[in-house]
Protein backbone atom coordinates (compact mmCIF):
# COMPACT_ATOMS: atom_id res chain seq x y z
CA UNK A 1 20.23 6.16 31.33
CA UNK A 2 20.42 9.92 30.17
CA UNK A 3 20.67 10.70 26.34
CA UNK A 4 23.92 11.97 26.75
CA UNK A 5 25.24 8.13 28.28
CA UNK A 6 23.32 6.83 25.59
CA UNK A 7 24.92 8.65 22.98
CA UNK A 8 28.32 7.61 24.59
CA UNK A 9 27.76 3.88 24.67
CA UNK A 10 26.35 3.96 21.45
CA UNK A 11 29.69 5.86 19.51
CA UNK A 12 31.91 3.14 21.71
CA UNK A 13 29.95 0.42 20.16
CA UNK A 14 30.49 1.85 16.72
CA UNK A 15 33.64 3.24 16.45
CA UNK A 16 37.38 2.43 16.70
CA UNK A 17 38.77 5.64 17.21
CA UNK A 18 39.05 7.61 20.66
CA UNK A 19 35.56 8.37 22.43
CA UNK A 20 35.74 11.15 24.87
CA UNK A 21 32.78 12.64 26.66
CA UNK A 22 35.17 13.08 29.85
CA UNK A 23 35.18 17.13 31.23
CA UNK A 24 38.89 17.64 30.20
CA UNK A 25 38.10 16.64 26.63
CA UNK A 26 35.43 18.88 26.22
CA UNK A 27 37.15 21.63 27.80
CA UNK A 28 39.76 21.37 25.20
CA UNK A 29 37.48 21.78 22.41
CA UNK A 30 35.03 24.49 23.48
CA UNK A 31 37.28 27.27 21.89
CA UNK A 32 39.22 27.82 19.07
CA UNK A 33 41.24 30.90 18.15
CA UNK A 34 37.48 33.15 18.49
CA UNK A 35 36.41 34.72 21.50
CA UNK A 36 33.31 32.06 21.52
CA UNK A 37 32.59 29.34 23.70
CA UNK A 38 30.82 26.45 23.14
CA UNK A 39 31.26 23.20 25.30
CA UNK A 40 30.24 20.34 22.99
CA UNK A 41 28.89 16.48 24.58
CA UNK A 42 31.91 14.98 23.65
CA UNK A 43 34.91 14.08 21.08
CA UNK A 44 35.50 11.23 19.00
CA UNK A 45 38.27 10.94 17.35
CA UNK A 46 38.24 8.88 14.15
CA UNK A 47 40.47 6.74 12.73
CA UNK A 48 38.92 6.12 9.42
CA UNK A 49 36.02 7.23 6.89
CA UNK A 50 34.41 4.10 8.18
CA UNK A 51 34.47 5.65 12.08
CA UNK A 52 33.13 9.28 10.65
CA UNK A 53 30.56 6.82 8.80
CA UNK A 54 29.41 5.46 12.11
CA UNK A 55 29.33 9.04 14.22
CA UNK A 56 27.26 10.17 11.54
CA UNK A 57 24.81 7.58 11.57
CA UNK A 58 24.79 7.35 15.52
CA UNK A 59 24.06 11.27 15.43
CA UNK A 60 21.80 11.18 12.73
CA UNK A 61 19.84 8.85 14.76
CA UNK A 62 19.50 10.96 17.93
CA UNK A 63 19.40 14.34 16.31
CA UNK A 64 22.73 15.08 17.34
CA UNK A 65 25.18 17.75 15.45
CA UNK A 66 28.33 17.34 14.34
CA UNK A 67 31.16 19.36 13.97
CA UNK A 68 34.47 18.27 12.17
CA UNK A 69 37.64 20.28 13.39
CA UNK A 70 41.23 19.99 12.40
CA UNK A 71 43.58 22.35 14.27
CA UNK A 72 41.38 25.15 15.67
CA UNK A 73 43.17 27.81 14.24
CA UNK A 74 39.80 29.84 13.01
CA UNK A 75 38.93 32.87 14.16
CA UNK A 76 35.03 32.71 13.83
CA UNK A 77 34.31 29.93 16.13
CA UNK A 78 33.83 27.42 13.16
CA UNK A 79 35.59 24.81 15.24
CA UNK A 80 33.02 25.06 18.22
CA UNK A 81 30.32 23.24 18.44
CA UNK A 82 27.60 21.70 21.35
CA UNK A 83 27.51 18.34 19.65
CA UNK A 84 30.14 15.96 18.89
CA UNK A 85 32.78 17.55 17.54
CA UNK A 86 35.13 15.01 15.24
CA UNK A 87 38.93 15.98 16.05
CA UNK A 88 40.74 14.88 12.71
CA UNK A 89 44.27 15.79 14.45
CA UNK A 90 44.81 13.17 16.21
CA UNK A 91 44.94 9.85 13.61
CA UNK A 92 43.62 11.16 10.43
CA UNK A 93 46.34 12.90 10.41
CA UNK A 94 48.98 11.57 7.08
CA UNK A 95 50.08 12.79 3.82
CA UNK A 96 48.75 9.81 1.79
CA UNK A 97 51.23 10.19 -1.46
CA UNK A 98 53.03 12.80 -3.52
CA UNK A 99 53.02 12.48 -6.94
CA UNK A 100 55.72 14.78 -8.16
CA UNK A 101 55.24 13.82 -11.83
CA UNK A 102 51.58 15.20 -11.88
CA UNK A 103 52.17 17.01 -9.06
CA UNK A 104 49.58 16.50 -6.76
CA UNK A 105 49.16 15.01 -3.06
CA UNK A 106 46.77 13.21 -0.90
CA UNK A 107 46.28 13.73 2.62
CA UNK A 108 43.93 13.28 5.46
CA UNK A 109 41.81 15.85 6.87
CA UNK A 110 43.88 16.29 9.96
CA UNK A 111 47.40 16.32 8.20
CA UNK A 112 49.17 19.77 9.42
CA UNK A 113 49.81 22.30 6.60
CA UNK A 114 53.80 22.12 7.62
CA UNK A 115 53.78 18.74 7.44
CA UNK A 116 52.03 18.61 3.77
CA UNK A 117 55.10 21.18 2.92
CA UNK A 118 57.46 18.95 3.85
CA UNK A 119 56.90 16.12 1.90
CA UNK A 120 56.23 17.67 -1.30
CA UNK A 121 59.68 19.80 -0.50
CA UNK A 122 61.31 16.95 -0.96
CA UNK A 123 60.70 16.78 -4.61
CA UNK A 124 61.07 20.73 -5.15
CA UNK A 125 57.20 21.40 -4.45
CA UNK A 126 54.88 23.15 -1.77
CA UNK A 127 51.68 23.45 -1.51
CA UNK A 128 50.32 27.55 -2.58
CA UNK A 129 48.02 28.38 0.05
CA UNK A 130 49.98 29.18 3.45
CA UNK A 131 48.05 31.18 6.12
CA UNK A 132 50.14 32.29 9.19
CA UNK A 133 49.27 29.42 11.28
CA UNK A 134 50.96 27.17 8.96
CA UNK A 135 52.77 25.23 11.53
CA UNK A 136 49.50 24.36 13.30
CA UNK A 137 46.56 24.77 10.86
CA UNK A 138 44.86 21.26 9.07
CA UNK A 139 44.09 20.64 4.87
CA UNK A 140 40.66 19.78 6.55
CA UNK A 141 40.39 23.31 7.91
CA UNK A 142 42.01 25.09 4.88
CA UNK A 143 39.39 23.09 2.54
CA UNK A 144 36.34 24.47 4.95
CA UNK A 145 37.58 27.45 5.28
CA UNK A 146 38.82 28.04 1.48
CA UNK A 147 42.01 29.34 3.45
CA UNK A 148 44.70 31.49 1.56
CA UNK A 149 47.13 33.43 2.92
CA UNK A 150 50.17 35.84 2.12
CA UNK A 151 50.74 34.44 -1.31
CA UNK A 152 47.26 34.09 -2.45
CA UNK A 153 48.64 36.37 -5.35
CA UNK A 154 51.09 33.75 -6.50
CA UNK A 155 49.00 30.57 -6.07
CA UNK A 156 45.20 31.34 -5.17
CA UNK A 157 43.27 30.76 -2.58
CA UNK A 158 43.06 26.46 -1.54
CA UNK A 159 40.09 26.05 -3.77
CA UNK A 160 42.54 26.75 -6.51
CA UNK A 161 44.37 24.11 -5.54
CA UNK A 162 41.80 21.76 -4.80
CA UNK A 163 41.52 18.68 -7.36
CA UNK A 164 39.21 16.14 -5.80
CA UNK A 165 37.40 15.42 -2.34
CA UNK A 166 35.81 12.35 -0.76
CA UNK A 167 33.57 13.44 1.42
CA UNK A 168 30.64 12.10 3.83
CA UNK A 169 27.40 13.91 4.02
CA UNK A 170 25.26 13.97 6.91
CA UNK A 171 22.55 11.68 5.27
CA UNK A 172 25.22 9.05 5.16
CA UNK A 173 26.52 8.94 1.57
CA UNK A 174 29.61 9.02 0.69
CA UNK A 175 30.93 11.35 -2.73
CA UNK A 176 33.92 11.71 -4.14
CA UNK A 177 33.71 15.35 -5.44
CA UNK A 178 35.82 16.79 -8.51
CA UNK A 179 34.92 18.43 -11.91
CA UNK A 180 31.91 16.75 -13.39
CA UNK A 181 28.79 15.01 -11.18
CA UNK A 182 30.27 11.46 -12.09
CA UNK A 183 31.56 10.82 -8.33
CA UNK A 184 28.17 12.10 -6.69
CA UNK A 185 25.11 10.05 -5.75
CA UNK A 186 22.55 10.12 -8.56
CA UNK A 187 20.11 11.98 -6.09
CA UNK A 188 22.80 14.77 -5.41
CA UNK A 189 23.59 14.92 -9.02
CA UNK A 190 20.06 15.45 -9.58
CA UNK A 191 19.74 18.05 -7.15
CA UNK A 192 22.89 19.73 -8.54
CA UNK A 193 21.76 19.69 -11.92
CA UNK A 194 18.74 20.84 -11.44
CA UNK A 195 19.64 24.14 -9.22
CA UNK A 196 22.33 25.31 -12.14
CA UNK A 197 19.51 24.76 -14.40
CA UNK A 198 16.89 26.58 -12.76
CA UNK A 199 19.63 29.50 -11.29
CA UNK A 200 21.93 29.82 -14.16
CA UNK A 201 21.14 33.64 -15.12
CA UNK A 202 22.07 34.69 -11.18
CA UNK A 203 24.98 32.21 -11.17
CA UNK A 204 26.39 34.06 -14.36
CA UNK A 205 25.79 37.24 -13.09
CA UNK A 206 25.88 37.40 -9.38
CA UNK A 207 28.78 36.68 -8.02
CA UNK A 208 31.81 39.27 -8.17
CA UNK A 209 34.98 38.51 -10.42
CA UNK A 210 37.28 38.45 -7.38
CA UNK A 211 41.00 36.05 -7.00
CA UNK A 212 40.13 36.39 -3.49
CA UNK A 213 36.55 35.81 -2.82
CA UNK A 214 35.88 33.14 0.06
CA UNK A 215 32.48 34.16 1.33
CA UNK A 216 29.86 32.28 0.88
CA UNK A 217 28.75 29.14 -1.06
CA UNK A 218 30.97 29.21 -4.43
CA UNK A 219 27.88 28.44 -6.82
CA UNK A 220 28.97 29.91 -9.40
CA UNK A 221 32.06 26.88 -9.85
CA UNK A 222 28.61 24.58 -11.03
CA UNK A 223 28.52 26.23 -14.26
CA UNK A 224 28.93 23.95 -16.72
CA UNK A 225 31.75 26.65 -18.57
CA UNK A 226 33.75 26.00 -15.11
CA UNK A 227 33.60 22.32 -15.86
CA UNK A 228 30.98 21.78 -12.58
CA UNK A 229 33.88 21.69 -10.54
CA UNK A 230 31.91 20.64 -7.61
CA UNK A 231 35.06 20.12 -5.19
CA UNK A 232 35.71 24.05 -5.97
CA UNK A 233 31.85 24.16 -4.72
CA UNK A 234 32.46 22.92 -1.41
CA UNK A 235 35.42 24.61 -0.33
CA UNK A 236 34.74 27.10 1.72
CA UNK A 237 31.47 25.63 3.12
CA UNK A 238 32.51 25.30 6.63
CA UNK A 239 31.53 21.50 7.38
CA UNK A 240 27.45 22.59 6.18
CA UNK A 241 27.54 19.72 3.29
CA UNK A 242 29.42 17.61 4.51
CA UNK A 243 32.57 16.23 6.39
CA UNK A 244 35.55 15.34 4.16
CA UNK A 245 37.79 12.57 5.08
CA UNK A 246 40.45 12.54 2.10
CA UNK A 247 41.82 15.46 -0.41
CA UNK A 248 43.60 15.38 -3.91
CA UNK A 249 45.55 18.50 -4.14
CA UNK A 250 47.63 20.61 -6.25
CA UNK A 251 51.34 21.17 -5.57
CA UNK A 252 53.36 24.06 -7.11
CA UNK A 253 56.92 24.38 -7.56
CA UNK A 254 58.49 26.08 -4.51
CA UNK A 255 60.48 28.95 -5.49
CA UNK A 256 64.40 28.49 -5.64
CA UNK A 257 64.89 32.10 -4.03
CA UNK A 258 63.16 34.87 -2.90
CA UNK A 259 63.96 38.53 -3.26
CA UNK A 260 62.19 41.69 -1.60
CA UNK A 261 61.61 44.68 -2.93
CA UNK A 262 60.51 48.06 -1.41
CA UNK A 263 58.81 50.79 -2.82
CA UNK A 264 57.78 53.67 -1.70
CA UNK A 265 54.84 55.68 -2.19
CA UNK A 266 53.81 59.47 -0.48
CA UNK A 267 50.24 58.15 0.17
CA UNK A 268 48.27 55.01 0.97
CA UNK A 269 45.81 55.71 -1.79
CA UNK A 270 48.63 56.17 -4.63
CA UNK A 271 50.13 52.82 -3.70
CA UNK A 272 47.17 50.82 -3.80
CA UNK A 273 46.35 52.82 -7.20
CA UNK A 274 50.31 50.91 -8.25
CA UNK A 275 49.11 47.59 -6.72
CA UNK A 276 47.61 46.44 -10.09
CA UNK A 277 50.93 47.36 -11.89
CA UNK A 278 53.15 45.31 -10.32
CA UNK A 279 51.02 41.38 -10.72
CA UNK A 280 52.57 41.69 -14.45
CA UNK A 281 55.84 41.18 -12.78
CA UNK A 282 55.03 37.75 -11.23
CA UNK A 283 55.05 38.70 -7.48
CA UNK A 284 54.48 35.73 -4.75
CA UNK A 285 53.13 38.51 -2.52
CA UNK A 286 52.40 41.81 -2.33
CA UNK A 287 52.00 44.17 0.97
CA UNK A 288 51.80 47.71 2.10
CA UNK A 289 53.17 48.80 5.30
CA UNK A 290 52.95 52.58 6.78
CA UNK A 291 55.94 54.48 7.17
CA UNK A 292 56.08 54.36 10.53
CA UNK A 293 56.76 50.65 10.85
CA UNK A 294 59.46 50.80 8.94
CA UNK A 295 62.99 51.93 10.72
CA UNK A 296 64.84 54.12 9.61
């Protein structure tokens, strides 16, 4: 028996979900909206925190990696992967609840932006964040990502609108992240604790006071004057802590109408130098387009 039938038997013993290693499978998940390739061993696709449990501790075992993917809408090849990659889409895939007293949701990792939007529009609410693949992009991937979008302006980026996560790591424990270390293992907590403590001069000081930063590990949100938001930590980190199989987020209040305004400007540089000026005014977006693609 090769490793890789070994590693297929084993996942089918373990797992309810959908095991996969067959060539059109894999073919559909070496690419995502990147130019890069990677053909992974094969899918599973979960159907419950306890399946991602079991992949985990199956891959752990064999020294296998894992990548979690939702719709495969990133342009970096985050989605690729030449393990097992975990496709979320295909029955993780429900808003939980809306709550539109507290506003706030909870979905699955696989749940389609759109479909999020639609079920919180039924009680006058949407969810901020809205990147252009909307209609095809996954919470799971916005979370990883720290996706944003058009109206970042309005609403922030997703980690803004992140309230709690339960998440898996890759050492088998499960968290539920949110402000505060109270849902983490004691040995992360520990661990978390202990790098603020020994780190908190660069933590202060080193990251730039952007509304739109989504590079990098977000640090700085462990600070215990940001509350240790620790979900706010890990969004954005790309499936390298962990693999989250349920979100709390926020909802806003979708906007009753919408009006555009043009303005126009005899230079690039003297409208961005006006950008600033108009956020008083409570814009959901804000965008500069050259002359030229503008008729008329």
């Amino acid at each position: 028996m090769t490793d890789r039938e070994d590693l297929f038997r084993a996942l089918r013993a373990a797992v309810r979900g959908d095991v996969d290693f067959g060539a059109s499978a894999r073919a559909l998940m070496t690419m995502d909206a990147s130019n890069y390739r990677r053909v992974p061993l094969g899918v599973v696709a979960p159907r419950d925190a306890g399946d991602v449990e079991a992949v985990l501790a199956v891959c752990r075992e064999r020294a296998v990696p894992v990548v979690a993917r939702g719709g495969g809408t990133s342009i970096a090849g985050q989605a690729t992967g030449t393990g097992v990659v975990l496709d979320f889409t295909r029955h993780m895939n429900a808003v939980v609840s809306v709550d539109p007293a507290v506003r706030t949701a909870v979905v699955q990792p696989g749940v389609v932006l759109d479909t999020l939007r639609a079920a919180a529009g039924a009680y006058g609410l949407t969810f901020g964040p809205d990147p252009s693949t909307h209609g095809r992009c996954t919470l799971g991937g916005m979370i990883g990502n720290n996706a944003c979008g058009a109206h970042s302006v309005a609403w922030g980026t997703t980690a803004d609108n992140v309230r709690a996560l339960d998440v898996l790591t890759y050492g088998g424990e499960r968290a539920r992240l949110g402000r505060g270390p109270g849902g983490l293992p004691p040995r992360l907590a520990d661990g978390l604790e202990a790098l603020v403590r020994g780190e908190l001069a660069r933590l202060r000081t080193g990251f730039p006071d952007l509304p739109r930063r989504i590079s990098g590990y977000a640090l700085d949100a462990l600070l215990p004057e940001r509350h240790t938001d620790v979900a706010r930590a890990f969004t954005g980190s790309e499936g390298t802590l962990g693999v989250l199989t349920r979100a709390t987020v926020r909802l806003v209040e979708a906007p009753r109408a919408r009006a555009l305004t043009v303005l126009g400007y005899p230079d690039e540089g003297t409208a961005a130098d006006a950008a600033h000026t108009l956020l008083p005014a409570g814009p959901l977006t804000v965008e500069g387009m050259a002359a030229d693609l503008v008729p008329g």
